[in-house]
Every structure is written in C-alpha cells, then in structure tokens.
N, C-alpha and C. Protein backbone atom coordinates (compact mmCIF):
# COMPACT_ATOMS: atom_id res chain seq x y z
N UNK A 1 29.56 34.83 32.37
CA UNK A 1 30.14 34.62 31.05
C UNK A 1 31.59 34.19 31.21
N UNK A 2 31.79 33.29 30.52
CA UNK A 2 33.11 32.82 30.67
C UNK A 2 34.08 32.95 29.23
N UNK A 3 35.10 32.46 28.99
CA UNK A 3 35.89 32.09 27.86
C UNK A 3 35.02 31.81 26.41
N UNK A 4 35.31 31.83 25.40
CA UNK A 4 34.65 31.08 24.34
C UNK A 4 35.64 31.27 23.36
N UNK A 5 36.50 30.48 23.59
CA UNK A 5 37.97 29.96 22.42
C UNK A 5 37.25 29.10 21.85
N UNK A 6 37.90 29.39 20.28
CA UNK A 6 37.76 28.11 19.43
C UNK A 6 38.73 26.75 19.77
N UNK A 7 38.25 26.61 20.57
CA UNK A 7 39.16 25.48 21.41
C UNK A 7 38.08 24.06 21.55
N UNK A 8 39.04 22.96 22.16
CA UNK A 8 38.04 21.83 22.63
C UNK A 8 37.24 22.04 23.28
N UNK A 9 36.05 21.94 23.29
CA UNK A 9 35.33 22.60 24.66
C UNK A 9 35.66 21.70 25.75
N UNK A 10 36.16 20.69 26.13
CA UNK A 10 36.65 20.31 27.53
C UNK A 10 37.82 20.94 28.00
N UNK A 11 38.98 21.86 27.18
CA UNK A 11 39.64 22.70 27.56
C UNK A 11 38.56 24.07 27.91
N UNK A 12 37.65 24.60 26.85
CA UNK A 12 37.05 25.83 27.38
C UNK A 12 36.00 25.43 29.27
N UNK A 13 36.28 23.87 29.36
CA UNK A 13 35.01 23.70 30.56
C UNK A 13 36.08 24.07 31.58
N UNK A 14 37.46 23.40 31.21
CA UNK A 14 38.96 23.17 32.13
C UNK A 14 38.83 24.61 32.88
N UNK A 15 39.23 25.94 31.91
CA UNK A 15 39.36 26.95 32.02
C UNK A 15 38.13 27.84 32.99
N UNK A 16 37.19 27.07 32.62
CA UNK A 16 35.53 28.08 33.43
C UNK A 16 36.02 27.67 34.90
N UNK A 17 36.11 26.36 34.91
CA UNK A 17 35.80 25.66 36.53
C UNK A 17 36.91 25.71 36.90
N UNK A 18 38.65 25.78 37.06
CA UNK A 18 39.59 25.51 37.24
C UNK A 18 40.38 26.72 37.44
N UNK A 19 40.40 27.52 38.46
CA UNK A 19 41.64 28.83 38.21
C UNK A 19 42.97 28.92 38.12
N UNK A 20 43.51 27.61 38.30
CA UNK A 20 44.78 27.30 37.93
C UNK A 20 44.89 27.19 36.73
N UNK A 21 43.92 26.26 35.89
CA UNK A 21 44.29 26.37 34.28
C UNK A 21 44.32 27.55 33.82
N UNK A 22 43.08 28.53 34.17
CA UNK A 22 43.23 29.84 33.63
C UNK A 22 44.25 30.77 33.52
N UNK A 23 44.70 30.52 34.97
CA UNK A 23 46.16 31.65 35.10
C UNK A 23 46.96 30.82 34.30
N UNK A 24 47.38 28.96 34.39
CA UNK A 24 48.45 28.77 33.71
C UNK A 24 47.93 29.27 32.44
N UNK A 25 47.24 29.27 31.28
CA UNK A 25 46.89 29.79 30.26
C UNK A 25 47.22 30.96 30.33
N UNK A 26 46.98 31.78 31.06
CA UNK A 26 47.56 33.60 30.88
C UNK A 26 49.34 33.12 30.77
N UNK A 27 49.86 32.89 31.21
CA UNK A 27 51.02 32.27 31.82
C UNK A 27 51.58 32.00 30.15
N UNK A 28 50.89 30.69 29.61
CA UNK A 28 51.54 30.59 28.50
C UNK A 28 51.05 31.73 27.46
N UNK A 29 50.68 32.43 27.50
CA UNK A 29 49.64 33.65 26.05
C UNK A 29 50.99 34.68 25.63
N UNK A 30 52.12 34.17 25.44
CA UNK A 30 53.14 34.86 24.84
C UNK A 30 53.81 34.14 23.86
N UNK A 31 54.02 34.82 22.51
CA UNK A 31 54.56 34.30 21.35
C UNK A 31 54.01 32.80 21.11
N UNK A 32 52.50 32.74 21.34
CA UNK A 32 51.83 31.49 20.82
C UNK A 32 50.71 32.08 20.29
N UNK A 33 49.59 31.19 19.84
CA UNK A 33 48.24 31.68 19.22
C UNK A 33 47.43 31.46 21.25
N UNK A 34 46.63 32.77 20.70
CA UNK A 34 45.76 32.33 22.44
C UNK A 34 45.15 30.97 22.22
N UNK A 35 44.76 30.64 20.91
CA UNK A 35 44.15 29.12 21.23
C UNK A 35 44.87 28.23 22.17
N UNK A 36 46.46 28.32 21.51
CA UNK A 36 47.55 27.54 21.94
C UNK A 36 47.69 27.17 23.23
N UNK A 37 47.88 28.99 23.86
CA UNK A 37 48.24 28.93 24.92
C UNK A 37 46.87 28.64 26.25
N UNK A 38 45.92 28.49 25.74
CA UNK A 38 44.52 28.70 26.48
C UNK A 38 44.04 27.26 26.35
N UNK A 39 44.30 26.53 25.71
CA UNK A 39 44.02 24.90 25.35
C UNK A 39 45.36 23.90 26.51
N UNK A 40 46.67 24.32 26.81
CA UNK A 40 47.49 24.08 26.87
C UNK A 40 47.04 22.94 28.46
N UNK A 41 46.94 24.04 28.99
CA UNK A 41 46.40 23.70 30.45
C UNK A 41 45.22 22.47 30.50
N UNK A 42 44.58 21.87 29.36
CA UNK A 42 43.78 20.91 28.94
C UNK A 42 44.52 19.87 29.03
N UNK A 43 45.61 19.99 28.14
CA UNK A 43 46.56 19.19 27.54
C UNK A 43 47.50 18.56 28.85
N UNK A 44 47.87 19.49 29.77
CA UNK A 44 48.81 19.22 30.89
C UNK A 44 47.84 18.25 31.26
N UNK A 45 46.82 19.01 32.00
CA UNK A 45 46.63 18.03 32.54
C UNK A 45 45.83 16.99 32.17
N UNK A 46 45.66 16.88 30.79
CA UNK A 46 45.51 15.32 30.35
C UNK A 46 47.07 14.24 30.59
N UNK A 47 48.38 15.03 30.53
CA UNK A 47 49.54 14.57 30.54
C UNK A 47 49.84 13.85 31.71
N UNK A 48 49.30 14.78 32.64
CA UNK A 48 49.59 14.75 34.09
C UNK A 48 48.46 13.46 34.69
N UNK A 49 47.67 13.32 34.09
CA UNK A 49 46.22 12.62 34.40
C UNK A 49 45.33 13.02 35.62
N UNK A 50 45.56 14.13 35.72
CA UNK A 50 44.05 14.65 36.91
C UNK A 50 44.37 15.74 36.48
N UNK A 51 43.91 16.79 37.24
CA UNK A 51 43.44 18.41 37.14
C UNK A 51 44.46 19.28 37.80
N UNK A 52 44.94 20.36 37.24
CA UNK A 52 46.46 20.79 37.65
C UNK A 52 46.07 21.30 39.30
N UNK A 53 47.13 21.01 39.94
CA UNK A 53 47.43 21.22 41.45
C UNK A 53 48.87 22.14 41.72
N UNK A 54 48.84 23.26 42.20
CA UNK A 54 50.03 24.39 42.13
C UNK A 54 50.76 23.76 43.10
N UNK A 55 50.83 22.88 44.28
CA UNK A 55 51.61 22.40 44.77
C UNK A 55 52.48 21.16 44.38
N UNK A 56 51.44 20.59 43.95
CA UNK A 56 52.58 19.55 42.99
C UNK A 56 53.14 20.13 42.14
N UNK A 57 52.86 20.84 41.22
CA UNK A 57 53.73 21.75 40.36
C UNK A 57 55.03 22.41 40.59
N UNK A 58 54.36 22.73 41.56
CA UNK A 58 55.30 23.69 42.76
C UNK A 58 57.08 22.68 42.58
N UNK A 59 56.47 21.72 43.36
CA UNK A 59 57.67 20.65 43.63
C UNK A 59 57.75 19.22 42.34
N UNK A 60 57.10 19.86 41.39
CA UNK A 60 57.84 18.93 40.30
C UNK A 60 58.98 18.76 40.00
N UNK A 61 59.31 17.95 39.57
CA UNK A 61 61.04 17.83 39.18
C UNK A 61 61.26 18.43 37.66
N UNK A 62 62.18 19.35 37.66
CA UNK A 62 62.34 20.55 36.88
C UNK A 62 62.56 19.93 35.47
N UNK A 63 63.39 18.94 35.36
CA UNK A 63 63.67 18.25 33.99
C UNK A 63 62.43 17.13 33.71
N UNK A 64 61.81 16.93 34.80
CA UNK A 64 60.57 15.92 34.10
C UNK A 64 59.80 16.81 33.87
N UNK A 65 59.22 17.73 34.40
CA UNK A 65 57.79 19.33 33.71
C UNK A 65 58.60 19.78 32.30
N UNK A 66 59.68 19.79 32.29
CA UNK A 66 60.13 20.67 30.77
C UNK A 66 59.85 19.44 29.99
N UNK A 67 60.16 17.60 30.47
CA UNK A 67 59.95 16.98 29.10
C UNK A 67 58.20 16.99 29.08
N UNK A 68 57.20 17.07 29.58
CA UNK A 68 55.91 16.84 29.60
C UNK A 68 55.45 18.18 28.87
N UNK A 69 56.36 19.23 28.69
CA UNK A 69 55.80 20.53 28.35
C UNK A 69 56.29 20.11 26.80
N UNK A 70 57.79 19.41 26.59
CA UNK A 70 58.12 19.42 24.87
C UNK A 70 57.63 18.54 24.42
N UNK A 71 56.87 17.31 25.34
CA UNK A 71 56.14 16.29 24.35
C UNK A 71 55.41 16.50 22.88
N UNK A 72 55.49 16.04 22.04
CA UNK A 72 54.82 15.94 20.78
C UNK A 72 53.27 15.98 21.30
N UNK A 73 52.60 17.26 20.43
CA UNK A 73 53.16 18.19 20.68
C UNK A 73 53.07 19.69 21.53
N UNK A 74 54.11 20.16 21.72
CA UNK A 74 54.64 20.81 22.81
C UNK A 74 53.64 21.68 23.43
N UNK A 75 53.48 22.40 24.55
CA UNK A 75 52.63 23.05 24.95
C UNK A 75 52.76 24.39 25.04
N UNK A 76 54.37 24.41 24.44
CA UNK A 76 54.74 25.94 24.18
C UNK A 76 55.82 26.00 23.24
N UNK A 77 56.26 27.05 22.64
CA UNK A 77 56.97 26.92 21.09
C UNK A 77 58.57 27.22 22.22
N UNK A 78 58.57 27.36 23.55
CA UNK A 78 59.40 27.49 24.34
C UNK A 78 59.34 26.92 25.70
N UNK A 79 59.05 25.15 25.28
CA UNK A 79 58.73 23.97 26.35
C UNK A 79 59.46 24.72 27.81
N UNK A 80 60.95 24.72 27.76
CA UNK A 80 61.58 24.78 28.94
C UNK A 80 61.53 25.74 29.64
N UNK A 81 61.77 26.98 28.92
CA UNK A 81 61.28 28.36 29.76
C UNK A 81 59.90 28.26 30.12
N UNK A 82 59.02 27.99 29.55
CA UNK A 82 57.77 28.04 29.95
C UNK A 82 57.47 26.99 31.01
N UNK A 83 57.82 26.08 31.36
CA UNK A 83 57.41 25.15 32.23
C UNK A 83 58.29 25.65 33.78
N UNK A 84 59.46 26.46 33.44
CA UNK A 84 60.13 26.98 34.53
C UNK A 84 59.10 28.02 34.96
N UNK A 85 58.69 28.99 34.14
CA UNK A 85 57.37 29.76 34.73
C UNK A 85 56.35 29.28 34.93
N UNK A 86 55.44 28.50 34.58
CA UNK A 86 54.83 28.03 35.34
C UNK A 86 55.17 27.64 36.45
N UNK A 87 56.03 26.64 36.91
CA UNK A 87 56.55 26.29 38.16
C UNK A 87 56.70 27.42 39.11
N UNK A 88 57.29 28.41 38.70
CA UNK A 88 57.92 29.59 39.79
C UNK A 88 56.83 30.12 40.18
N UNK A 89 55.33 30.44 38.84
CA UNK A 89 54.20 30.82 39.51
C UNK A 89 53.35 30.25 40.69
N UNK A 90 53.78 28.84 40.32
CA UNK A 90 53.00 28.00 41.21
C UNK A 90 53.55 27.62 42.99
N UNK A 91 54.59 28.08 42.63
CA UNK A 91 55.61 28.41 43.55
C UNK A 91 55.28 29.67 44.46
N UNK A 92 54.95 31.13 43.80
CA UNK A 92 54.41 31.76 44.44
C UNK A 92 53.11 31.47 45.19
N UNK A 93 51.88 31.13 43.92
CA UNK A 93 50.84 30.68 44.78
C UNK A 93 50.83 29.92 46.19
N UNK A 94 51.88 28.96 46.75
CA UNK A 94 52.15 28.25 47.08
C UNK A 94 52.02 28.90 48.45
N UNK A 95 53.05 29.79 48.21
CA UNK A 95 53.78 30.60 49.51
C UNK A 95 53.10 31.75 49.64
N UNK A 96 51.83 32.34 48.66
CA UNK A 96 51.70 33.40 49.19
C UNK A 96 49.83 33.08 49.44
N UNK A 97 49.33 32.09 48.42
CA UNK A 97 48.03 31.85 48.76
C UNK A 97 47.64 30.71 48.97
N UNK A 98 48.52 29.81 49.63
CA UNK A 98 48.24 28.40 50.04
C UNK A 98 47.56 27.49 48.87
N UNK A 99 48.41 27.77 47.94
CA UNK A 99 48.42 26.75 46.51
C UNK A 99 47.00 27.08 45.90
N UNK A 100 46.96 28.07 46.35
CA UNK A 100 44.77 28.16 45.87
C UNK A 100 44.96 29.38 44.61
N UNK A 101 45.37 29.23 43.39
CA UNK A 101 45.04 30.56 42.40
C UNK A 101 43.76 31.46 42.63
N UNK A 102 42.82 30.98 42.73
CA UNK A 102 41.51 31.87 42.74
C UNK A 102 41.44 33.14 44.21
N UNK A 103 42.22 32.27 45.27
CA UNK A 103 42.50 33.54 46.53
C UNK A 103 43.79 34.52 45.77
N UNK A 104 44.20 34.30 44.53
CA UNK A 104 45.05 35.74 44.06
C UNK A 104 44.22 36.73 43.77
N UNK A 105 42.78 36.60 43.13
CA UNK A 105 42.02 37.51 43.02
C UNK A 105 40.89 37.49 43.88
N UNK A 106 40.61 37.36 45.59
CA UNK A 106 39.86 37.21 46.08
C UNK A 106 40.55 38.10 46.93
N UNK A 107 39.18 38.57 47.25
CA UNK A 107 38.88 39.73 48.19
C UNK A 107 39.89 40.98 47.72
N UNK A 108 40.54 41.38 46.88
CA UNK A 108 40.81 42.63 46.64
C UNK A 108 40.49 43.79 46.91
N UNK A 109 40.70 44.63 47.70
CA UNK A 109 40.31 45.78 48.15
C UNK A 109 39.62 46.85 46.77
N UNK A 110 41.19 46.91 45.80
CA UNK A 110 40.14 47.39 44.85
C UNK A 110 40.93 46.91 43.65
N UNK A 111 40.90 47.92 42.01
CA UNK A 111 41.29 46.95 41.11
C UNK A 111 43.01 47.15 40.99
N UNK A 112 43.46 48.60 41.59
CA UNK A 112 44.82 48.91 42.13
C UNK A 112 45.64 47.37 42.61
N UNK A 113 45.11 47.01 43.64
CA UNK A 113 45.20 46.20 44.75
C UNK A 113 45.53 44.72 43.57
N UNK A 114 44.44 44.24 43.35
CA UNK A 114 44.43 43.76 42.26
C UNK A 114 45.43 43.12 41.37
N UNK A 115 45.35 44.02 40.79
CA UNK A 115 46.61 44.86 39.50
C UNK A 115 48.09 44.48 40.52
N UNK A 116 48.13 44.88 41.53
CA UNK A 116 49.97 44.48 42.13
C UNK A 116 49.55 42.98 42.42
N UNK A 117 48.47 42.47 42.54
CA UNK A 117 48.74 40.96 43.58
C UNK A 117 49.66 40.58 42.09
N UNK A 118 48.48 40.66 40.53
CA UNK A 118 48.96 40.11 39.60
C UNK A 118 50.22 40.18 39.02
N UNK A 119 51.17 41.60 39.33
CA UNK A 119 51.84 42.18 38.91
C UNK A 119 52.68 41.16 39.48
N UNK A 120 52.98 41.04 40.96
CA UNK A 120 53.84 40.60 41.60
C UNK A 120 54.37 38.69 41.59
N UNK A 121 53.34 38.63 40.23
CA UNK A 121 53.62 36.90 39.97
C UNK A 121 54.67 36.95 39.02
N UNK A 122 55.65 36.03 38.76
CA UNK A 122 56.84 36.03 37.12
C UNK A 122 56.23 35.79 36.16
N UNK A 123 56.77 36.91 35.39
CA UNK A 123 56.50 37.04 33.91
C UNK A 123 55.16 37.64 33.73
N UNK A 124 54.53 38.42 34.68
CA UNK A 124 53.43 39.36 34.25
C UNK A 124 54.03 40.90 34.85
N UNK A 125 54.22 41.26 33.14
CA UNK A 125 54.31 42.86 33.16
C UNK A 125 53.31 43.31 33.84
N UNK A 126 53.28 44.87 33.39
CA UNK A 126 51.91 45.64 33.85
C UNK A 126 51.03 45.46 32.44
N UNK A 127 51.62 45.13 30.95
CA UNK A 127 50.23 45.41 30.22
C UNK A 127 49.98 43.21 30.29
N UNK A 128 50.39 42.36 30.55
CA UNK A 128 49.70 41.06 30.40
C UNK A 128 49.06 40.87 31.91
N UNK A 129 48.89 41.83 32.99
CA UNK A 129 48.49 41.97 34.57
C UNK A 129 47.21 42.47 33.58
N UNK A 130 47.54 43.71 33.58
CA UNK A 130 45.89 44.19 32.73
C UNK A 130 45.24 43.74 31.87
N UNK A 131 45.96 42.79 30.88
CA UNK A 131 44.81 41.70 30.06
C UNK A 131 44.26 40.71 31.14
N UNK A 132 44.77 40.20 32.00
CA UNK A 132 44.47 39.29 33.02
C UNK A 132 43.84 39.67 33.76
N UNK A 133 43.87 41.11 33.97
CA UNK A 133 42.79 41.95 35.53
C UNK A 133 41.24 42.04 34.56
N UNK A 134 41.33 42.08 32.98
CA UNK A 134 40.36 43.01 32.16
C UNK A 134 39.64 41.02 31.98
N UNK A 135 40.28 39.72 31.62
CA UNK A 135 39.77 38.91 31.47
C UNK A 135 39.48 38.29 32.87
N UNK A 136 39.90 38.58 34.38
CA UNK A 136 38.57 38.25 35.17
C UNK A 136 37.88 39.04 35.25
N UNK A 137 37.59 40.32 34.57
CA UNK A 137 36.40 41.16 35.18
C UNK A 137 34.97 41.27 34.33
N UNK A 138 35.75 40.98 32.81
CA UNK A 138 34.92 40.77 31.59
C UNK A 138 34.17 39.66 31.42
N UNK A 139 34.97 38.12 31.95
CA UNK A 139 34.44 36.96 31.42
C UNK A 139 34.24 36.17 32.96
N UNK A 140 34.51 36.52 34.02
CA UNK A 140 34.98 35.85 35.40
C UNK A 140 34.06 36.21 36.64
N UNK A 141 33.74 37.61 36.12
CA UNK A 141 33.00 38.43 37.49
C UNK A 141 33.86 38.90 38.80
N UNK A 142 34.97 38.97 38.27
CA UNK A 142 35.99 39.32 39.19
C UNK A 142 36.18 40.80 39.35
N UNK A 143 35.10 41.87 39.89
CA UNK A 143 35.19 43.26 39.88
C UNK A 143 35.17 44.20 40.96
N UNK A 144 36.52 43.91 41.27
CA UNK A 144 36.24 44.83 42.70
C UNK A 144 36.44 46.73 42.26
N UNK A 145 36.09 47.65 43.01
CA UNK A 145 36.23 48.66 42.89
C UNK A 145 37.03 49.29 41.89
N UNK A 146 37.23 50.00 40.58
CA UNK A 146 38.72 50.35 39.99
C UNK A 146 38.78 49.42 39.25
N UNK A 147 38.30 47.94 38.72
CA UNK A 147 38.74 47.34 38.24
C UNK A 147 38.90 47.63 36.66
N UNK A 148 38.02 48.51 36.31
CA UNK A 148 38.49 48.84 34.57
C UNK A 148 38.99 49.46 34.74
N UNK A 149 39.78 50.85 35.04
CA UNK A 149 40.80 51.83 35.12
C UNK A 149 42.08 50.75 35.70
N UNK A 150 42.15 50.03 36.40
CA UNK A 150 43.29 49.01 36.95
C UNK A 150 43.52 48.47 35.50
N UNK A 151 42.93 48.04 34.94
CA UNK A 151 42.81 47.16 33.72
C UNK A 151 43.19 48.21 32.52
N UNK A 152 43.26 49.20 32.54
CA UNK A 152 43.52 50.62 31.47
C UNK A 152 42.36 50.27 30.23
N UNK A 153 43.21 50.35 29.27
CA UNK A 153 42.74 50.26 27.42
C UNK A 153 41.60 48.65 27.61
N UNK A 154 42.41 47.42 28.21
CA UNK A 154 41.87 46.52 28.21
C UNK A 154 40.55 46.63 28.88
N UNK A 155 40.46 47.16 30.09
CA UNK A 155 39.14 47.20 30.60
C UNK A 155 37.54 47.49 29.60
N UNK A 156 38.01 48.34 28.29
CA UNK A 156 37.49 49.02 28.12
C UNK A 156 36.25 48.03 27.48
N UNK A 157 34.60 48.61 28.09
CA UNK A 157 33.90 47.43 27.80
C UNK A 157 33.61 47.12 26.21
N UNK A 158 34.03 48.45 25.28
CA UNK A 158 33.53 48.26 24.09
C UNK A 158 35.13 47.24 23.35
N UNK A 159 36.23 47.34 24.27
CA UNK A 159 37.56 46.94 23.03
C UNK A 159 37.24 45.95 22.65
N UNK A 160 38.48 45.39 21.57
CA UNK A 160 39.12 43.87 21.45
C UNK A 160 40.06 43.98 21.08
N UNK A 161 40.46 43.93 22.14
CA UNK A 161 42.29 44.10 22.43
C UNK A 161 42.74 42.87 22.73
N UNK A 162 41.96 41.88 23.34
CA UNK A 162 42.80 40.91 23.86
C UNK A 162 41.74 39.69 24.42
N UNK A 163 42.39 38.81 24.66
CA UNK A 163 41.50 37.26 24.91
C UNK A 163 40.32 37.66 25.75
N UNK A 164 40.61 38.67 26.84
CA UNK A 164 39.47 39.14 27.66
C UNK A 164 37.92 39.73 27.12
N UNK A 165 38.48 39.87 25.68
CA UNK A 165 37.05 40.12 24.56
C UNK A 165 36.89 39.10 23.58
N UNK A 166 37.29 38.48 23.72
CA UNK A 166 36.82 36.92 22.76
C UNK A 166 35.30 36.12 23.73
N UNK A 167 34.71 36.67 22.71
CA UNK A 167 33.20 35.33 23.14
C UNK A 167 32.35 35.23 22.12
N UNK A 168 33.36 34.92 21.03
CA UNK A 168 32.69 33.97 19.90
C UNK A 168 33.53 34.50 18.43
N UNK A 169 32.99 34.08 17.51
CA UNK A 169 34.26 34.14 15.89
C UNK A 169 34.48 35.38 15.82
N UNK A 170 33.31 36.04 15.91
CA UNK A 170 33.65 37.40 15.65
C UNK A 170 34.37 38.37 16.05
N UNK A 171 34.32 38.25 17.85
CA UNK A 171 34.83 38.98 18.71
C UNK A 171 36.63 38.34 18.09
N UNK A 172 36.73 37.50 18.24
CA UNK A 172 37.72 36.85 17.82
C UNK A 172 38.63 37.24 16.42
N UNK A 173 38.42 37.76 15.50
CA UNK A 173 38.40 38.15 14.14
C UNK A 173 39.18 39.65 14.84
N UNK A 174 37.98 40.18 15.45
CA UNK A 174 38.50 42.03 15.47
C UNK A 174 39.64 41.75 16.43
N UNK A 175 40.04 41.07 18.05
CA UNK A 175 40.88 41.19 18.55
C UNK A 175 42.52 40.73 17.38
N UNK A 176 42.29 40.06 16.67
CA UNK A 176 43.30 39.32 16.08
C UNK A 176 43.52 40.68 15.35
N UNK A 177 42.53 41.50 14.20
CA UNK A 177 42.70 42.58 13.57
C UNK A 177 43.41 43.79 14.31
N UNK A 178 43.41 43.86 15.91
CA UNK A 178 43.48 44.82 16.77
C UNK A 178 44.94 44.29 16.85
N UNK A 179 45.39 43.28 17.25
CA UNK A 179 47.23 42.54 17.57
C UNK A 179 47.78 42.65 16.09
N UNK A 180 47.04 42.93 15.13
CA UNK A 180 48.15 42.97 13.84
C UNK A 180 48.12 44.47 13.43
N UNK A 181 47.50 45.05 13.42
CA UNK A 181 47.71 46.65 13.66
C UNK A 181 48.26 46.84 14.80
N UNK A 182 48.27 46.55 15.91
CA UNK A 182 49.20 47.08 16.97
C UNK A 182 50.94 46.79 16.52
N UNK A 183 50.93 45.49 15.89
CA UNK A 183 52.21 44.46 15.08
C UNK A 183 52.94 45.48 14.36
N UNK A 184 51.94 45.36 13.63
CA UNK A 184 52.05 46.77 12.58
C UNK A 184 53.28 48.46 12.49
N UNK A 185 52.12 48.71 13.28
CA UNK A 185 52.71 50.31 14.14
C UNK A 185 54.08 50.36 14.64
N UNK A 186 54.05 48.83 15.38
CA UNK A 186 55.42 48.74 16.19
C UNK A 186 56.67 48.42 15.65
N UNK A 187 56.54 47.72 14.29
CA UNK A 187 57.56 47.72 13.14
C UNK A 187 57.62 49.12 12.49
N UNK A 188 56.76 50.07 11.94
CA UNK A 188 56.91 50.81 11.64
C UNK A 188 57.21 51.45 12.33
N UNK A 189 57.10 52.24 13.79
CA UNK A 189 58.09 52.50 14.79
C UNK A 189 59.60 52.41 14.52
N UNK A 190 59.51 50.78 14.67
CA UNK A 190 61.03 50.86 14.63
C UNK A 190 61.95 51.00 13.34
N UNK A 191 61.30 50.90 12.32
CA UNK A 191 61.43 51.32 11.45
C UNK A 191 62.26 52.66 11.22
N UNK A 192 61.37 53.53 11.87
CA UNK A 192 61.63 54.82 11.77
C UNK A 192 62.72 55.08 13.15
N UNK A 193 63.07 54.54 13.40
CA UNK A 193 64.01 54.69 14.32
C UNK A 193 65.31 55.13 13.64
C-alpha cells in the first residue's frame, strides 16, 4: 500500500517508485497543505526534466534551486528556505548513504535505530521523524523491529494523525479533523498562558 493523496496521480506514481521524492515531500510537509507539499517533488522534477537525483541536488547552485523552487507557482510558501533544506538533506544522503534515500531506511536494526538515522537529517524533529518512521511502515513496508513504538502516537494502526494514514477522502477528512483539534488545543494552551 502506498500514498493515496488527492493529488495528480503521476505525482502519487513519483512518490510510490521514487524515495527521494518521498523524503523530499516529508521535507516540504511544514506550513503547507500535505497535498502541496507531497505533489511538490512531481513538480521539481518536471522543472528539472528527469527524476530527482540527491547528488545533483547536492551540488546545485544555491541561487538557481531557490529560483526553480519560487517559480510560478512556488513549491513552497517558503521557496528559499526550503530549497536550502532540501539541498542540505541531499547533502547528507550524499555523504552518509551514497546519494541513495531508500539505504536511510534500509536494513535498520530496529525502529529505535531507525528513528535516529531519520532524526539525524535537517529539519526533522523527533515528532516529523515519527510521522516519517509511521508513513514508511504504514504505506511503504518499511518495518523493522520497534517500528510502531519508534513511531509513538503515529504508529498507531487505528490513528489519523498524519499523511501516514491518508488512503483515500475519508481517511483524509479525519486526519485534517485530527490537525485542527490538535490547532485548536494549542491556541487555547497558549491562551491560557
């Protein structure tokens, strides 16, 4: 089982077959709609004209990736920061798994293990590591030992907490209901501060 965004489906095919689009998609899934950020990686590399490669990325030229990211229109509501993370991720991949995304989650000892490879990329906390550990294990088959307890709340097989439980309108509906009550709480929180 893979993805099922209300997206183009040649972005949802991008995302099944491609583990670079996927991670860049986790990559962009902040302060955008997940469509946004999960379609995006379609879009690059329609921009780019072939299929994203972490080494070219790697060594793109920093002011030409930020204008391809603000092109009309943009691939993030924050073209330049976001295209600098991507880059730096791809940068890691580079140096730590020989430009290959899919050896970040290969062979993991367990979902601990896991959980730090993801941790240890820019710009993944510990709770967008655990939407990312909970969406390869849910939709990817990516389950080594630990992997729902690595994954916490997200793992959980009944939630919809997050893109890792989207596979179809519905699922889709309650996760969105689940991010605006969480929205919610956290204003009223501070609220009460």
């Amino acid at each position: 089982m893979t993805l099922a965004l209300p997206i183009d489906p040649q972005a949802n095919q991008l995302l099944a077959r491609d583990p670079l689009a996927l991670l860049v998609g986790m990559v962009l899934d902040q302060q955008v709609s997940m469509e946004k950020a999960f379609s995006s990686p379609y879009v690059l590399a329609q921009r780019l004209g072939h299929d994203l490669d972490a080494r070219e990325l790697a060594d793109f030229d920093p002011e030409a990736l930020v204008a391809i990211f603000a092109q009309p229109p943009a691939l993030h509501r924050f073209p330049k920061a976001m295209a600098a993370r991507v880059q730096q991720v791809c940068r890691v991949l580079v140096e730590r798994y020989d430009g290959d995304a899919a050896r970040l989650w290969a062979d993991p000892a367990d979902g601990r293990e896991l959980l730090g490879r993801i941790t240890a990329l820019p710009g993944f906390g510990r709770q967008k590591a655990q939407i990312f550990l909970a969406l390869l294990g849910k939709r990817f088959g990516v389950r080594p030992p630990g992997w729902r307890e690595a994954a916490g709340h997200y793992g959980d097989p009944e939630a919809h907490r997050s893109v890792a439980d989207v596979t179809d309108a519905e699922s889709l509906r309650l996760v969105r209901e689940y991010k605006q009550q969480m929205k919610a709480a956290a204003k009223a929180n501070a609220l009460g501060d």
